[in-house]
PDB file of N, CA and C in Angstrom:
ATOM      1  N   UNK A   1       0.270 -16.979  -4.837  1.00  0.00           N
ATOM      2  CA  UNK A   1       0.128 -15.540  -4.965  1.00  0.00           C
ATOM      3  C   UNK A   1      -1.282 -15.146  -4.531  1.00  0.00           C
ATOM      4  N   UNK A   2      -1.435 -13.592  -3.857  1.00  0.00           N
ATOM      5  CA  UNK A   2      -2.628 -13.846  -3.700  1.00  0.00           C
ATOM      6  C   UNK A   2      -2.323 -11.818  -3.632  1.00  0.00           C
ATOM      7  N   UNK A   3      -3.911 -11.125  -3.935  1.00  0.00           N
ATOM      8  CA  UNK A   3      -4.000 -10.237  -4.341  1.00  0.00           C
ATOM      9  C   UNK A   3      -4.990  -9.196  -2.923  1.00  0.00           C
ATOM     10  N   UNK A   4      -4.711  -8.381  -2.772  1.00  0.00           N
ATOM     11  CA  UNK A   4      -5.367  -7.415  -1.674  1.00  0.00           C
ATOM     12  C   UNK A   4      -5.291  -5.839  -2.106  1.00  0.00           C
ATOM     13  N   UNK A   5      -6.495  -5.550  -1.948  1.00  0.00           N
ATOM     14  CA  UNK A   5      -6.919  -4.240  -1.772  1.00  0.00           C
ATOM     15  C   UNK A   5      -6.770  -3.731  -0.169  1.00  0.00           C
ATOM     16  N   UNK A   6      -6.596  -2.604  -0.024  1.00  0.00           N
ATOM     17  CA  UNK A   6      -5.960  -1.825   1.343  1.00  0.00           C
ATOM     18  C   UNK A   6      -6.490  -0.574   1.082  1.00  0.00           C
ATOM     19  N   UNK A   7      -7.595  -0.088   1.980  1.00  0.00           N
ATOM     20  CA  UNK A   7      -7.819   1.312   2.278  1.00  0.00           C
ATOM     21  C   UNK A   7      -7.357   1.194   3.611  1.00  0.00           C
ATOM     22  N   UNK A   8      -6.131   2.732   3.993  1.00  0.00           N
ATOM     23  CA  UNK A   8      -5.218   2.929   4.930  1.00  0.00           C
ATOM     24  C   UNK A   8      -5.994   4.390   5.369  1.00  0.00           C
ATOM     25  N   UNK A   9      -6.742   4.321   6.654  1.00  0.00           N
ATOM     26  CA  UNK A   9      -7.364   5.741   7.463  1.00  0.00           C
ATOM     27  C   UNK A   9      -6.528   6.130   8.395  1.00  0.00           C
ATOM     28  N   UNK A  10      -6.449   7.239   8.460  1.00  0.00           N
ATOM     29  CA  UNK A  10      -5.287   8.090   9.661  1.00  0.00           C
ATOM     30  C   UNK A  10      -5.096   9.076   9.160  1.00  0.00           C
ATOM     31  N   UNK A  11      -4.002   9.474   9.606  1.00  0.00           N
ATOM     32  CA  UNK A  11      -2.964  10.527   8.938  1.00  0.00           C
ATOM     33  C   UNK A  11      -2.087  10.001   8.401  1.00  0.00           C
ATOM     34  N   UNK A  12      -2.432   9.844   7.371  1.00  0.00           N
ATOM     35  CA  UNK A  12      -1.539   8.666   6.002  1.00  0.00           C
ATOM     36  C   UNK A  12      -1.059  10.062   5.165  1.00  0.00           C
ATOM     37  N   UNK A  13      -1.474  10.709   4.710  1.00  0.00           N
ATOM     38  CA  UNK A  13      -1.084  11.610   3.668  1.00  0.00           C
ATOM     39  C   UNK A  13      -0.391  12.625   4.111  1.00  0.00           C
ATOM     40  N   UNK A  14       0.878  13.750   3.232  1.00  0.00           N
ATOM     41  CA  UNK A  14       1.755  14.086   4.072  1.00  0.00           C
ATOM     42  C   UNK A  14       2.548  13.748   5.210  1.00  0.00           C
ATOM     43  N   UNK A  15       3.132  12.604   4.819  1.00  0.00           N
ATOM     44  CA  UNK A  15       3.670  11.945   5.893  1.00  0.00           C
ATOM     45  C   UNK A  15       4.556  10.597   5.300  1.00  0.00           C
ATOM     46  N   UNK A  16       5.009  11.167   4.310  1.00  0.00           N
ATOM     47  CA  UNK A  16       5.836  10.523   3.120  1.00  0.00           C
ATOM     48  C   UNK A  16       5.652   8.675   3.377  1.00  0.00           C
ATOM     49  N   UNK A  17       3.691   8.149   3.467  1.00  0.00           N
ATOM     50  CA  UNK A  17       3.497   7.201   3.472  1.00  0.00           C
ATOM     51  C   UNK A  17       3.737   6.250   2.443  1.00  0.00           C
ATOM     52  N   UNK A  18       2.950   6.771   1.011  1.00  0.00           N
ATOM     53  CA  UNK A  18       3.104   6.447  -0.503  1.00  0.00           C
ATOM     54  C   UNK A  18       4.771   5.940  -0.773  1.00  0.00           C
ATOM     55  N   UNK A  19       6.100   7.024  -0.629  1.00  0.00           N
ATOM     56  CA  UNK A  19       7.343   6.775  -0.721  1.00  0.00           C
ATOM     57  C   UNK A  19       7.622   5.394  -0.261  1.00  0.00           C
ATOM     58  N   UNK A  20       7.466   5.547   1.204  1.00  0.00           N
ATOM     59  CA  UNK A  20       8.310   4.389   1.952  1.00  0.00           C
ATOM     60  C   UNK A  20       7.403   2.757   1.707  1.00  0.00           C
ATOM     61  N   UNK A  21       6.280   2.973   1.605  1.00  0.00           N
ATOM     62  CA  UNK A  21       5.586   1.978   1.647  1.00  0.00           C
ATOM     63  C   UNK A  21       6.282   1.415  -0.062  1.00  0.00           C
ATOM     64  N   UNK A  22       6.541   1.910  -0.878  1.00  0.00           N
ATOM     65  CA  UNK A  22       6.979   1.755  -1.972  1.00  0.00           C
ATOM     66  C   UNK A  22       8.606   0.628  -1.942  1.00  0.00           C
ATOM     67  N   UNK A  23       9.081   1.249  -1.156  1.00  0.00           N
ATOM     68  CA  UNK A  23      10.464   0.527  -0.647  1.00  0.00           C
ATOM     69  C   UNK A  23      10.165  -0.247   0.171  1.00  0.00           C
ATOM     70  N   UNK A  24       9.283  -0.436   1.215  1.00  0.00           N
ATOM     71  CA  UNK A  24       8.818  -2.023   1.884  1.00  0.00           C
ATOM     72  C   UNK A  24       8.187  -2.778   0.765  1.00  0.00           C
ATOM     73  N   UNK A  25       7.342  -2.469  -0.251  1.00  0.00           N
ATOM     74  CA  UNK A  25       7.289  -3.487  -0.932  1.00  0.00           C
ATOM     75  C   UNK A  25       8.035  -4.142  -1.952  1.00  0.00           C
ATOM     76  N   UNK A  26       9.269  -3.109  -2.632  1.00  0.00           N
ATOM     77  CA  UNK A  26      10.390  -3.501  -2.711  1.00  0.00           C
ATOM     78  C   UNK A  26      11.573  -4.750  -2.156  1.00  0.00           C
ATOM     79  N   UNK A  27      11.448  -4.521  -0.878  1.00  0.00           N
ATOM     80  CA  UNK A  27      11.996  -5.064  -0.103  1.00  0.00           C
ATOM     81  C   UNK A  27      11.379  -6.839  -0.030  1.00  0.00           C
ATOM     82  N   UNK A  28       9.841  -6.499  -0.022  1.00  0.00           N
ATOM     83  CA  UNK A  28       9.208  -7.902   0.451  1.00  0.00           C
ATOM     84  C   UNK A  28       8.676  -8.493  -0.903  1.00  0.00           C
ATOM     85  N   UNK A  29       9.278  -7.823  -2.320  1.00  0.00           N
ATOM     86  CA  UNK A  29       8.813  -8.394  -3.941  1.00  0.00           C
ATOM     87  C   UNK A  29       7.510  -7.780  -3.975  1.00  0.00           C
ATOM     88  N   UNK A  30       6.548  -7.058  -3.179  1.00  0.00           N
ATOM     89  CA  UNK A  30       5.036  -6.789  -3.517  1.00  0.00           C
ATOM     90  C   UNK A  30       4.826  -6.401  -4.687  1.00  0.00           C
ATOM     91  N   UNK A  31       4.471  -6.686  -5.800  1.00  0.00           N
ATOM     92  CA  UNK A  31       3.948  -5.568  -6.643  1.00  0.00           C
ATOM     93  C   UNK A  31       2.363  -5.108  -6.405  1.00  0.00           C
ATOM     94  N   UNK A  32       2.277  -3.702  -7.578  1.00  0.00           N
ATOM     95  CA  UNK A  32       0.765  -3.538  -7.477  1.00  0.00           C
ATOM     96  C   UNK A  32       0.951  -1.832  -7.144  1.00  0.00           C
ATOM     97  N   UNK A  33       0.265  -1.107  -6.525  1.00  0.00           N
ATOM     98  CA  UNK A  33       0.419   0.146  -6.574  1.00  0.00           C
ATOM     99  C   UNK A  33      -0.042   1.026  -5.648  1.00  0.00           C
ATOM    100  N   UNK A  34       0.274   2.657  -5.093  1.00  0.00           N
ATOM    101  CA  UNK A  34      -0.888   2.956  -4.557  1.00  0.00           C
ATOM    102  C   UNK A  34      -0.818   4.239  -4.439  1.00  0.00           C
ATOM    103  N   UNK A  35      -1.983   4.731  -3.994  1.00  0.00           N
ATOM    104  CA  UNK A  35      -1.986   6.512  -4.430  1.00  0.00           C
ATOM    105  C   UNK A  35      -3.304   6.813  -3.087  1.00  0.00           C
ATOM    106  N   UNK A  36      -3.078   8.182  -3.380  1.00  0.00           N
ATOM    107  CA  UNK A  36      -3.764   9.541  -2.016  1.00  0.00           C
ATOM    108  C   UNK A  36      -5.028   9.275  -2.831  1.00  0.00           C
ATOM    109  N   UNK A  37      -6.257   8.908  -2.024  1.00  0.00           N
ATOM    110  CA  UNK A  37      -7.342   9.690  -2.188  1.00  0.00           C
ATOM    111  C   UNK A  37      -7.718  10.933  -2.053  1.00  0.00           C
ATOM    112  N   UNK A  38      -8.632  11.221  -2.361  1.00  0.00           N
ATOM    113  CA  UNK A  38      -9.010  13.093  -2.093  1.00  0.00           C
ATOM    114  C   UNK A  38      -9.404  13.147  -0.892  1.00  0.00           C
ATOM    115  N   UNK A  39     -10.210  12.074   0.083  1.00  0.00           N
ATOM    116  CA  UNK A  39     -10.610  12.103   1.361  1.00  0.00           C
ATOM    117  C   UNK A  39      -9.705  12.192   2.528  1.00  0.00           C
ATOM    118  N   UNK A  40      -8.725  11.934   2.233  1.00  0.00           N
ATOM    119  CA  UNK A  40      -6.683  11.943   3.173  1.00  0.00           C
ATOM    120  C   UNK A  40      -6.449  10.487   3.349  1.00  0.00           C
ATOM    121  N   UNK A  41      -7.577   9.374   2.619  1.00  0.00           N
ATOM    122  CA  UNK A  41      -6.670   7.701   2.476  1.00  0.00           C
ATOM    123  C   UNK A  41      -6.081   7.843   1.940  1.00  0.00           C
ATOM    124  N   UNK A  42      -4.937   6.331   2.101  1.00  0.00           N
ATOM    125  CA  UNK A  42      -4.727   6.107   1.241  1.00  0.00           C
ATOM    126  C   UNK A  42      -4.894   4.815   0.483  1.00  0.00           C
ATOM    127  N   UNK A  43      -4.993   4.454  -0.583  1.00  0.00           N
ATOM    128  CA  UNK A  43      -5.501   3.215  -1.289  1.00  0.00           C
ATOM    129  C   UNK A  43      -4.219   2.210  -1.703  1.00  0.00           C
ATOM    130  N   UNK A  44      -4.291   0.701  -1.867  1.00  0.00           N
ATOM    131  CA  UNK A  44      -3.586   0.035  -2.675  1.00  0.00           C
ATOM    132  C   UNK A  44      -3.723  -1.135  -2.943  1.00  0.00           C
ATOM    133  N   UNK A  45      -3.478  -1.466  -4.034  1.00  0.00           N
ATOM    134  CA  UNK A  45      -3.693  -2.339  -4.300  1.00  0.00           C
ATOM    135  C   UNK A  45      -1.947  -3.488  -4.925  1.00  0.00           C
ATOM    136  N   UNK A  46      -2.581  -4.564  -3.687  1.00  0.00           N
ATOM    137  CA  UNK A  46      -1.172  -5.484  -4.244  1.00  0.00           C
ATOM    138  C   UNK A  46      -1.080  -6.727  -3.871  1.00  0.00           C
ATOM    139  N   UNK A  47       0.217  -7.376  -4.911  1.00  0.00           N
ATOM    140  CA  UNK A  47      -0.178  -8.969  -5.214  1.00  0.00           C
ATOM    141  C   UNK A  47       1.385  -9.356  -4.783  1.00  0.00           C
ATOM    142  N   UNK A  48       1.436 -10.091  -4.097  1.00  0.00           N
ATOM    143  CA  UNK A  48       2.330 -11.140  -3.795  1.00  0.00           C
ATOM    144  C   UNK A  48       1.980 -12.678  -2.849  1.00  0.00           C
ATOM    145  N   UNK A  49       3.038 -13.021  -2.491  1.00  0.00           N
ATOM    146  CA  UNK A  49       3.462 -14.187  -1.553  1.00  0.00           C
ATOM    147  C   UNK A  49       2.522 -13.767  -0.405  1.00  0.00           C
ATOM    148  N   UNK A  50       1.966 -14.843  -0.212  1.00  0.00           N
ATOM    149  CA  UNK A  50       0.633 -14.826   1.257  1.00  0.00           C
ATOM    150  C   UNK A  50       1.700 -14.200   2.403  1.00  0.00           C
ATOM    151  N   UNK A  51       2.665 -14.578   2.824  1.00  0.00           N
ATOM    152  CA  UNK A  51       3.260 -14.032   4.209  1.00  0.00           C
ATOM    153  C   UNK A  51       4.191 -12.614   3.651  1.00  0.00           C
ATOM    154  N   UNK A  52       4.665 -12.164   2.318  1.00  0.00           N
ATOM    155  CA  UNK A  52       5.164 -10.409   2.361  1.00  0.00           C
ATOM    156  C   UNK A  52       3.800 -10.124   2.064  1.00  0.00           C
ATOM    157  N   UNK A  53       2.949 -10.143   1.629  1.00  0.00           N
ATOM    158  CA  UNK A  53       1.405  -9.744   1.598  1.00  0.00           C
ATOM    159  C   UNK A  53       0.941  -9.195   3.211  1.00  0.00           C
ATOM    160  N   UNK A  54       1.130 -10.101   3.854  1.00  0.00           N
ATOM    161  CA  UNK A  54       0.786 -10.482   5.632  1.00  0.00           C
ATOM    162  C   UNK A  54       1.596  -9.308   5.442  1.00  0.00           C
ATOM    163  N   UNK A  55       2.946  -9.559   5.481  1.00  0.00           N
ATOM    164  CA  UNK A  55       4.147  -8.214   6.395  1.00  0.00           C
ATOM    165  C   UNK A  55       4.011  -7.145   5.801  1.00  0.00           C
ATOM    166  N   UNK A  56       3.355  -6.485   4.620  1.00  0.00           N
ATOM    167  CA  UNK A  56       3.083  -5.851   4.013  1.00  0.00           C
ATOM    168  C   UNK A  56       1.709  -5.158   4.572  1.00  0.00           C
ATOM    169  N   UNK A  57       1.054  -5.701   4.866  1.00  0.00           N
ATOM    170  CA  UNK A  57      -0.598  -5.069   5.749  1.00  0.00           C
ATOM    171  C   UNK A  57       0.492  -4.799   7.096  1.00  0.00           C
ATOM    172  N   UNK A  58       0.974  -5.585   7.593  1.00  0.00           N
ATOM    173  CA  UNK A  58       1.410  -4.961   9.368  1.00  0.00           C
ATOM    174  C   UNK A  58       2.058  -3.822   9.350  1.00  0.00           C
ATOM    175  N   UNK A  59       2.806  -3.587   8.023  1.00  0.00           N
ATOM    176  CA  UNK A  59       3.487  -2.635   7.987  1.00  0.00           C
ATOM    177  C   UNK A  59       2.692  -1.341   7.898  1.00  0.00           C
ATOM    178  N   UNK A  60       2.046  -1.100   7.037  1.00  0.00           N
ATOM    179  CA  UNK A  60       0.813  -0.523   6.714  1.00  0.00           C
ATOM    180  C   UNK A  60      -0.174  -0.147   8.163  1.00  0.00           C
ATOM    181  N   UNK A  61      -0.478  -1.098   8.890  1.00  0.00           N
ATOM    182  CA  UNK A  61      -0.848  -1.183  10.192  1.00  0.00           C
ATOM    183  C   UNK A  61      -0.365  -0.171  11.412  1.00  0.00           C
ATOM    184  N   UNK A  62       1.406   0.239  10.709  1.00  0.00           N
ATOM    185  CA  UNK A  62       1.726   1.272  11.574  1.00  0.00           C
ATOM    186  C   UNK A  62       2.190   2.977  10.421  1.00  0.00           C
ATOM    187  N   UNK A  63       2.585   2.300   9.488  1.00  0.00           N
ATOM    188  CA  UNK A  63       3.392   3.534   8.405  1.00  0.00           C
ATOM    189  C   UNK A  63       4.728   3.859   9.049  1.00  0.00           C
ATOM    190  N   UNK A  64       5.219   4.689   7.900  1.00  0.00           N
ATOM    191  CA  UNK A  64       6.419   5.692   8.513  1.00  0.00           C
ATOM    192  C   UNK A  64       6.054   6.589   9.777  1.00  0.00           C
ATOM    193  N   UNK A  65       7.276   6.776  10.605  1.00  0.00           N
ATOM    194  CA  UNK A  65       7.428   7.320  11.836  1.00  0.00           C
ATOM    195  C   UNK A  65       6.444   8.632  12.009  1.00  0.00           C
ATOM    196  N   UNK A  66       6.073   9.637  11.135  1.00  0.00           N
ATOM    197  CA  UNK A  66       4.541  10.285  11.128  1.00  0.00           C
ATOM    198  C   UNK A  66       3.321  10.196  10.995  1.00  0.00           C
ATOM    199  N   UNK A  67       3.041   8.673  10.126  1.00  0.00           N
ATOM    200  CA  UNK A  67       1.701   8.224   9.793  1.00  0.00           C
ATOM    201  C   UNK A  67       1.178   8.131  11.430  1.00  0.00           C
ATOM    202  N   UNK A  68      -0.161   8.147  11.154  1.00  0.00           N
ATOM    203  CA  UNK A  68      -0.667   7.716  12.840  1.00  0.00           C
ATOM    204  C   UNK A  68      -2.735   7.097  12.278  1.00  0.00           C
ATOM    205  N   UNK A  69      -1.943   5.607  11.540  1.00  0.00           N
ATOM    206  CA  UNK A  69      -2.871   5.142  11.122  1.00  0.00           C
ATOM    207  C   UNK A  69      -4.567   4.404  12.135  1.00  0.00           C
ATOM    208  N   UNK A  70      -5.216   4.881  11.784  1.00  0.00           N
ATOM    209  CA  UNK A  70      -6.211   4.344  12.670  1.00  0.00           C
ATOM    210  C   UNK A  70      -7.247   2.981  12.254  1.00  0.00           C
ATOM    211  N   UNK A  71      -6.705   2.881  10.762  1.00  0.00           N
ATOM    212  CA  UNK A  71      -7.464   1.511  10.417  1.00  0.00           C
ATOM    213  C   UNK A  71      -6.683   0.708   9.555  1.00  0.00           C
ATOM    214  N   UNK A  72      -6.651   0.051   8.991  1.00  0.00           N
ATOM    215  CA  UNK A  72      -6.452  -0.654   7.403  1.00  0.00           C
ATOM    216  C   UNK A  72      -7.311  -1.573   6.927  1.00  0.00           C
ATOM    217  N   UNK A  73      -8.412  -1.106   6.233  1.00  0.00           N
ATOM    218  CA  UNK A  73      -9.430  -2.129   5.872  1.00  0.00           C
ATOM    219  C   UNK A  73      -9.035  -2.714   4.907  1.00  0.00           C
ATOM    220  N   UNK A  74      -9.136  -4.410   4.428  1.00  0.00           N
ATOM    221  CA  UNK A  74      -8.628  -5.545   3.642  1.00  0.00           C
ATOM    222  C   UNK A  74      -9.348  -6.078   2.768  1.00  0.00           C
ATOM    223  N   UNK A  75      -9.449  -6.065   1.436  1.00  0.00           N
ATOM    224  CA  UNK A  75     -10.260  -7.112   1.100  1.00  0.00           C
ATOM    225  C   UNK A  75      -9.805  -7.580   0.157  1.00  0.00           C
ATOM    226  N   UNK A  76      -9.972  -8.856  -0.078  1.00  0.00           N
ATOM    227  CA  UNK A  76      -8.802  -9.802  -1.020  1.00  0.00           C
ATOM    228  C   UNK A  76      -9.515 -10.026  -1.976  1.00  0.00           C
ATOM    229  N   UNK A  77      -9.181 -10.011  -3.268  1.00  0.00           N
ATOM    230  CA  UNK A  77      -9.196  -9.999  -4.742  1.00  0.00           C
ATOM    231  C   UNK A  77      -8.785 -11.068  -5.298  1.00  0.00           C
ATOM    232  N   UNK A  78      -9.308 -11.123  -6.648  1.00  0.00           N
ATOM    233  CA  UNK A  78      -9.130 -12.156  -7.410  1.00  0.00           C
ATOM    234  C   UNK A  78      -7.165 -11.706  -7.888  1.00  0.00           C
ATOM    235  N   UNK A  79      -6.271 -12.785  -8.061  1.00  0.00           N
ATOM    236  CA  UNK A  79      -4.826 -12.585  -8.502  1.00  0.00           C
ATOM    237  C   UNK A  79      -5.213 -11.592  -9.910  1.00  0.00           C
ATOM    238  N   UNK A  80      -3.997 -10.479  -9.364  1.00  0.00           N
ATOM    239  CA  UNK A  80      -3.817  -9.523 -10.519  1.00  0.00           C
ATOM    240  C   UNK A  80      -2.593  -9.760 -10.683  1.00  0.00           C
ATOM    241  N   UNK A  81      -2.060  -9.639 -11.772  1.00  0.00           N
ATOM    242  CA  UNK A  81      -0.431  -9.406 -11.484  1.00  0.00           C
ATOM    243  C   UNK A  81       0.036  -8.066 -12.027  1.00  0.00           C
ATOM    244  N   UNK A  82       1.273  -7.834 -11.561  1.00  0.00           N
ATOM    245  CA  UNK A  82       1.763  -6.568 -11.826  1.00  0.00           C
ATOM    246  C   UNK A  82       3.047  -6.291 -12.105  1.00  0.00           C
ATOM    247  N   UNK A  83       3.879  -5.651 -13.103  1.00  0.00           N
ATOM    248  CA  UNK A  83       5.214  -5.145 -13.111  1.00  0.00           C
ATOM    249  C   UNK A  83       5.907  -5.278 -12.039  1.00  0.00           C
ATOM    250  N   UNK A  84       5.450  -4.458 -11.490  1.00  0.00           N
ATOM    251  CA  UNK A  84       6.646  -3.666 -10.304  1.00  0.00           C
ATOM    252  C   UNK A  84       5.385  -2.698  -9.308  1.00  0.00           C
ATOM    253  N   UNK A  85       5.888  -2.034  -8.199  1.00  0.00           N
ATOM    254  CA  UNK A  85       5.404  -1.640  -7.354  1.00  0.00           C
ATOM    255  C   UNK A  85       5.161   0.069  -7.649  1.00  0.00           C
ATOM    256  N   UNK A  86       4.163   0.985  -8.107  1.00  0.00           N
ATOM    257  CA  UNK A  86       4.254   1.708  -8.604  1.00  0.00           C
ATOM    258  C   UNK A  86       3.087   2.940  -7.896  1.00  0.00           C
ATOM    259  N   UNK A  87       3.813   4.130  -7.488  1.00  0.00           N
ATOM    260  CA  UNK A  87       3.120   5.545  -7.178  1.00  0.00           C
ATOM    261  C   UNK A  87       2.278   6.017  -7.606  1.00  0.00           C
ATOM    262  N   UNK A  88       1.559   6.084  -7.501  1.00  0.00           N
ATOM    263  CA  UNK A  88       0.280   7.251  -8.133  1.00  0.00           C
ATOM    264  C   UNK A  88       0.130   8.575  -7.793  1.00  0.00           C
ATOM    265  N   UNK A  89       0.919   9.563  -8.440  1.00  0.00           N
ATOM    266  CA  UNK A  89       0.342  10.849  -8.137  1.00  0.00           C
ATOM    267  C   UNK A  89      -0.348  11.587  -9.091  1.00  0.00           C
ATOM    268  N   UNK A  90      -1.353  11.672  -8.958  1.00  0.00           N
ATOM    269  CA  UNK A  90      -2.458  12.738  -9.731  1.00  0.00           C
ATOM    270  C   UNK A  90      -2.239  12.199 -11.407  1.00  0.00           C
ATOM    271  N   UNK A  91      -2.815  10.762 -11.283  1.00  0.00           N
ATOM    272  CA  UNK A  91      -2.574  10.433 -12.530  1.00  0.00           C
ATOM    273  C   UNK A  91      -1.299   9.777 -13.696  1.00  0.00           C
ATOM    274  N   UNK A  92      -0.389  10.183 -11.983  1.00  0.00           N
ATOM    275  CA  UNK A  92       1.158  10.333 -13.081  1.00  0.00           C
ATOM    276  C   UNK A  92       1.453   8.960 -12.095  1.00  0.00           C
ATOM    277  N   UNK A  93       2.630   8.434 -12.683  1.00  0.00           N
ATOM    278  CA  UNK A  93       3.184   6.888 -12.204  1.00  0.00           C
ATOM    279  C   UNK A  93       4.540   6.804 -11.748  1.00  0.00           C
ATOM    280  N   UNK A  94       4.592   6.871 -10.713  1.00  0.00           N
ATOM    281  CA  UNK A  94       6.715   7.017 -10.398  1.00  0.00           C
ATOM    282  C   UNK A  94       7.100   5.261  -9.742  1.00  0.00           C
TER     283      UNK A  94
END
């Protein structure tokens, strides 16, 4: 298991990034979480399997069919573990 932080620059926000990225990590077991900064990133943080971790940043690398991401900066963390894969909006948890 191994744990990563992800600040996502572009046009990440409005662009139902948070949603779908939620269901790719679904898909690939990720847990961990992630939410809108106030600046238009977006942030996350998450722990799985070294290669859905990997497919999990590439994915991220492009977003849903409106994102038009221009970075994804990485930096790997000590193992957190987590529930489940979880939203952040304004405090609240979906």
């Amino acid at each position: 298991m191994e744990t990563a932080h992800l600040l996502i620059i572009g046009k990440v926000q409005g662009v139902f990034f948070r949603e779908t990225s939620r269901k790719v990590a679904e898909e690939l077991n990720i847990k961990g979480w992630i939410k809108n900064n106030p600046n238009g990133d977006v942030e996350a943080l998450i722990t799985g399997k070294e290669k859905e971790v990997d497919d999990f940043v590439n994915w991220c690398r492009v977003g849903p069919e409106r994102a038009e991401v221009d970075e994804v900066k990485i930096s790997k963390q000590q193992v957190q573990h987590f529930e489940k894969f979880e939203v952040i909006k304004k405090n609240k948890v979906y």
